[in-house]
Structures are given as structure tokens and as C-alpha cells.
Protein backbone atom coordinates (compact mmCIF):
# COMPACT_ATOMS: atom_id res chain seq x y z
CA UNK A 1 3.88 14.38 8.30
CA UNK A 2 0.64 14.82 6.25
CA UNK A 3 2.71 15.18 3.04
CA UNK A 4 4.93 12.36 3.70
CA UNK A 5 2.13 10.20 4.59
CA UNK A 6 0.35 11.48 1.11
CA UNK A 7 3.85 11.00 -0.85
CA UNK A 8 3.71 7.39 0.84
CA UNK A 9 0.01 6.59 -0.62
CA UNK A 10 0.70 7.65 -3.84
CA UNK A 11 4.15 5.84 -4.27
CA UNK A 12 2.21 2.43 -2.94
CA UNK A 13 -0.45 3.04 -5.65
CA UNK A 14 1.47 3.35 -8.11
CA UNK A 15 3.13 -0.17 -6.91
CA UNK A 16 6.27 0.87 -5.36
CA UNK A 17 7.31 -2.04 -3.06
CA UNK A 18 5.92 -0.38 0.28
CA UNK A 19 9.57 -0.53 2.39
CA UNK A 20 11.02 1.25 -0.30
CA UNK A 21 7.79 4.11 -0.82
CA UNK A 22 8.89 4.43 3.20
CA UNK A 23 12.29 5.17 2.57
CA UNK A 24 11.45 7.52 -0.40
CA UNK A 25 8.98 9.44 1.49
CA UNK A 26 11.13 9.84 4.45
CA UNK A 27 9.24 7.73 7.04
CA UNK A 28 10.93 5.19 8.91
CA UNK A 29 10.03 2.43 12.13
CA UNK A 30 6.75 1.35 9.89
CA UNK A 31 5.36 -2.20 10.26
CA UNK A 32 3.52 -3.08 6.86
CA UNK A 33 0.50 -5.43 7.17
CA UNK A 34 0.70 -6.57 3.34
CA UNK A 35 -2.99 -6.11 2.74
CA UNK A 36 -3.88 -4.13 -0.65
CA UNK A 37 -4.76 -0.56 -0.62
CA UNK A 38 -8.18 -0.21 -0.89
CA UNK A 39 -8.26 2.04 -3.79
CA UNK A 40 -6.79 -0.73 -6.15
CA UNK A 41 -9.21 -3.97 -6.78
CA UNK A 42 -7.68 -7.49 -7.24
CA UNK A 43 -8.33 -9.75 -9.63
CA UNK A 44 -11.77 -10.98 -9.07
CA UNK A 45 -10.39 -14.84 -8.97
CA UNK A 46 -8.04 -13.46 -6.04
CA UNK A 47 -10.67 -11.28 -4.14
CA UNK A 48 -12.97 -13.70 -3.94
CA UNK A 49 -10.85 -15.74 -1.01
CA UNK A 50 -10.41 -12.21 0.60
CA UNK A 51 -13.69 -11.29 0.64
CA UNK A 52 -15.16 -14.68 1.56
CA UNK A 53 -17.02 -15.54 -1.33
């Protein structure tokens, strides 16, 4: 599970639509929230209504 999972993050980061990163990894009945992984930093005009500046 740990390498799917891993496979998962690393198909996301590199901006594979998520439901497809889930099907390429091999991990199904997951409920995507839309928010941005953490390790990749919007614009700054787009984080600021995120972030609540």
C-alpha cells in the first residue's frame, strides 16, 4: 500500500489529474478533496484567498 500511496504522490506532483494518478497507481474507492498538495505553492495572487490574507 505504502508504494502505491508513494506512486500516487508523485504522479499528483507532477500534475497528473488525481482520478487518473488513482487508477495508475492501482488504488481505487478514493474521495479527492481538491485542495493542492502542500509541497507545490500557488501563485501568490491565488494563495492569498486560501490563506486568508
Amino acid at each position: 500500500m505504502k508504494q502505491q500511496a508513494d506512486a500516487l504522490g508523485v504522479l499528483i506532483r507532477a500534475g497528473v489529474d488525481p482520478e487518473n494518478a488513482a487508477r495508475i497507481a492501482g488504488i481505487e474507492d478514493v474521495e479527492f478533496t481538491g485542495a493542492v498538495p502542500v509541497s507545490l505553492r500557488q501563485p501568490e495572487a491565488d494563495a492569498k484567498n486560501l490563506e486568508g490574507r
